[in-house]
C-alpha atoms as a PDB file:
ATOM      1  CA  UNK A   1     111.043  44.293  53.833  1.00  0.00           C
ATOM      2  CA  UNK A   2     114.318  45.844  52.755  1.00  0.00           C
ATOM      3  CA  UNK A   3     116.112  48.803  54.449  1.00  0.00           C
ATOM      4  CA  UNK A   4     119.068  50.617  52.792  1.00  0.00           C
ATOM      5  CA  UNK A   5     120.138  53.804  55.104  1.00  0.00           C
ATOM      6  CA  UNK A   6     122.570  56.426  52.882  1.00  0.00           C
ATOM      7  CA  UNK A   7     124.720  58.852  54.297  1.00  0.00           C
ATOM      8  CA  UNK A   8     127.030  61.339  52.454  1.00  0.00           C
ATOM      9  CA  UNK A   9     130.317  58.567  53.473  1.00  0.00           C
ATOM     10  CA  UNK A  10     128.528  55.105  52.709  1.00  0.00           C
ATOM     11  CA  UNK A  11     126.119  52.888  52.730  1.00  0.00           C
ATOM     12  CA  UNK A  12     125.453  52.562  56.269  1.00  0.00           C
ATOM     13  CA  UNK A  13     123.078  49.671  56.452  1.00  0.00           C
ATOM     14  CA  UNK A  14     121.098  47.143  53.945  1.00  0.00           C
ATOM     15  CA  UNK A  15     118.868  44.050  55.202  1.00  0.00           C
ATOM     16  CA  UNK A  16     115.711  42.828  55.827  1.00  0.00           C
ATOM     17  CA  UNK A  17     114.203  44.037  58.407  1.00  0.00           C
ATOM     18  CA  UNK A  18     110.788  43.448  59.980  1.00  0.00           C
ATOM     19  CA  UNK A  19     110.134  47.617  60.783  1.00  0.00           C
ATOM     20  CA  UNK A  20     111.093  50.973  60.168  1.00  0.00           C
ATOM     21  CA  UNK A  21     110.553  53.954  62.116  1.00  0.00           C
ATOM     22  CA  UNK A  22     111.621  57.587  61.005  1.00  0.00           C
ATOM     23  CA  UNK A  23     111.633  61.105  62.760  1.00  0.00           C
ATOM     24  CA  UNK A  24     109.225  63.171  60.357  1.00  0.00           C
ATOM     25  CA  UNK A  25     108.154  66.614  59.834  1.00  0.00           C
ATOM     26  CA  UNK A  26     104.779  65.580  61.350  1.00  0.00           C
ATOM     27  CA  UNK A  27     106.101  63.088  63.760  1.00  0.00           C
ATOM     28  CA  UNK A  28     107.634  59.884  64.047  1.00  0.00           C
ATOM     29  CA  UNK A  29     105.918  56.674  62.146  1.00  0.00           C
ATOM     30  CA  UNK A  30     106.349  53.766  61.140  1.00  0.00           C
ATOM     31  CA  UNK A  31     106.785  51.282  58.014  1.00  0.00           C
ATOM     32  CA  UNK A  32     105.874  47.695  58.119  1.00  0.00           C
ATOM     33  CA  UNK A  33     105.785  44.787  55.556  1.00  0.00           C
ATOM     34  CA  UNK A  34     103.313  45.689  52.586  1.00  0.00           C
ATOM     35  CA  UNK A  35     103.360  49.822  53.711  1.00  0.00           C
ATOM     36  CA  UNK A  36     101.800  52.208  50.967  1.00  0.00           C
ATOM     37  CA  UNK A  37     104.072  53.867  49.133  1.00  0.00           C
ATOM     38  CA  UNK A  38     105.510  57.309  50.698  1.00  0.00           C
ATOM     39  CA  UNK A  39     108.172  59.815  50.611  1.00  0.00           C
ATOM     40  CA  UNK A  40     108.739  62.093  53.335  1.00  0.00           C
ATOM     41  CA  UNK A  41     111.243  64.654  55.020  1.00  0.00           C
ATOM     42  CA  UNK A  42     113.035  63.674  58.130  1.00  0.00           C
ATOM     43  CA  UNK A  43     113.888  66.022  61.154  1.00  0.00           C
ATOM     44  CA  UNK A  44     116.610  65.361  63.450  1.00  0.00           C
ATOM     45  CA  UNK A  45     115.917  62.306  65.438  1.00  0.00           C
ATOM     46  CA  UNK A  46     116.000  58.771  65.457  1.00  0.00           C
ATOM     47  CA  UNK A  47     115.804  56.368  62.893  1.00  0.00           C
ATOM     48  CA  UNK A  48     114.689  52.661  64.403  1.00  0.00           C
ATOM     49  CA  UNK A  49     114.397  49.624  62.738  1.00  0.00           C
ATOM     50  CA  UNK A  50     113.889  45.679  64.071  1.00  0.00           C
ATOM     51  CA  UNK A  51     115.785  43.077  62.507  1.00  0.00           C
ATOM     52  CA  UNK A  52     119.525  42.364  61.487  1.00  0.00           C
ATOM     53  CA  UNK A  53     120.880  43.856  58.354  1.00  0.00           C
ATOM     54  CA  UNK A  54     124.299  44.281  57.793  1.00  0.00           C
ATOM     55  CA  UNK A  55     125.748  47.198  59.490  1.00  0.00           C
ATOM     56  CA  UNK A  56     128.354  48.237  57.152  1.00  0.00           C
ATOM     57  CA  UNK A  57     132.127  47.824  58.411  1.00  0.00           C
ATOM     58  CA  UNK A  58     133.402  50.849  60.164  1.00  0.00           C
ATOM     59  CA  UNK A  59     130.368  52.686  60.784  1.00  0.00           C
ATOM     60  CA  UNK A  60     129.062  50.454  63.501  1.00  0.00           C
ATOM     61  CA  UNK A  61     130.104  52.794  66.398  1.00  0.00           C
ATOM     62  CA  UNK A  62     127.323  55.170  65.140  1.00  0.00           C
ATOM     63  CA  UNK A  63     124.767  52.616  65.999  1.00  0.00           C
ATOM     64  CA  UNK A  64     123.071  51.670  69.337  1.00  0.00           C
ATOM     65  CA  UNK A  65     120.282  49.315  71.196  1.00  0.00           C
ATOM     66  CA  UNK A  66     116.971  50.234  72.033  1.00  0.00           C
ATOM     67  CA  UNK A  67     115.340  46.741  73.623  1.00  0.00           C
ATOM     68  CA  UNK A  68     115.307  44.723  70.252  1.00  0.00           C
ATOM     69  CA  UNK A  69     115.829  47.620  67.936  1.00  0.00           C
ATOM     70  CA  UNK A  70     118.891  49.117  66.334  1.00  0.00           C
ATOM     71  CA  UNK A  71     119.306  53.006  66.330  1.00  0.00           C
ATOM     72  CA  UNK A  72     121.086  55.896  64.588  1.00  0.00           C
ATOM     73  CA  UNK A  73     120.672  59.462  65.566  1.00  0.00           C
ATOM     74  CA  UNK A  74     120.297  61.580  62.424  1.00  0.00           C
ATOM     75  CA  UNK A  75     120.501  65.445  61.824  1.00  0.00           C
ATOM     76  CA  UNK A  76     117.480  65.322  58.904  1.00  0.00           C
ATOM     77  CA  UNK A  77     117.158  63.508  55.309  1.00  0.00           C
ATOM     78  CA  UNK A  78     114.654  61.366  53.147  1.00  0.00           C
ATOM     79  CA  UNK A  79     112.467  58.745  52.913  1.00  0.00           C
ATOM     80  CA  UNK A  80     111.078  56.667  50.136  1.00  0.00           C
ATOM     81  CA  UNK A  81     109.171  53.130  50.863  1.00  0.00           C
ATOM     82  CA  UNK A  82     107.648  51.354  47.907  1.00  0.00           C
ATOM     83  CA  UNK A  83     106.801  47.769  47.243  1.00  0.00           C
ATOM     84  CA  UNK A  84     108.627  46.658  50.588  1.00  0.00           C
ATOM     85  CA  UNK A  85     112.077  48.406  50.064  1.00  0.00           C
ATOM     86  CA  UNK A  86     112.951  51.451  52.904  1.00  0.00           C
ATOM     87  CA  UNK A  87     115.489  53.808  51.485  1.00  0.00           C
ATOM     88  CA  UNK A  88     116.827  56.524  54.286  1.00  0.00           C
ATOM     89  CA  UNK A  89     118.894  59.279  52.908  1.00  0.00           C
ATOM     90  CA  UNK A  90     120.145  60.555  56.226  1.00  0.00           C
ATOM     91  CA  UNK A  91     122.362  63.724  57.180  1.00  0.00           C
END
């Protein structure tokens, strides 16, 4: 699937990716190949994904490692998936 994370400066990230996972409201989840469609508000937390997309050039300091997963620490924002394409709009 595709992930494109948005911030206010850039276009921090776009790739495929094999998973998503996103602080909600409700709680963290998770978005794999061939998720139903969603949108959903994002709490401060942790945005996750698997895979290596391009990390756009001068924002990579703001990303770390988890095991096998890259991660950015985000104040709140959006989420849309539909027909395998992850769009964060993070603050």
């Amino acid at each position: 699937m595709y992930l494109e994370i948005v911030n206010p400066e850039a276009s921090l990230v776009s790739g495929d990716v094999e998973s998503v996972t996103v602080p909600g409201v409700d709680g963290e989840f998770q978005m794999l190949n061939n998720h139903a469609p969603i949108v959903s508000v994002l709490q401060a937390g942790k945005v996750k994904f698997k895979g290596n997309p391009t990390i756009a050039e001068g924002f990579q300091k703001k990303f770390s490692k988890e095991g096998d997963k890259w991660v950015l620490h985000i104040t709140g924002g959006t989420v849309e998936c539909n027909n395998n394409r992850v769009m964060v709009l993070a603050d």
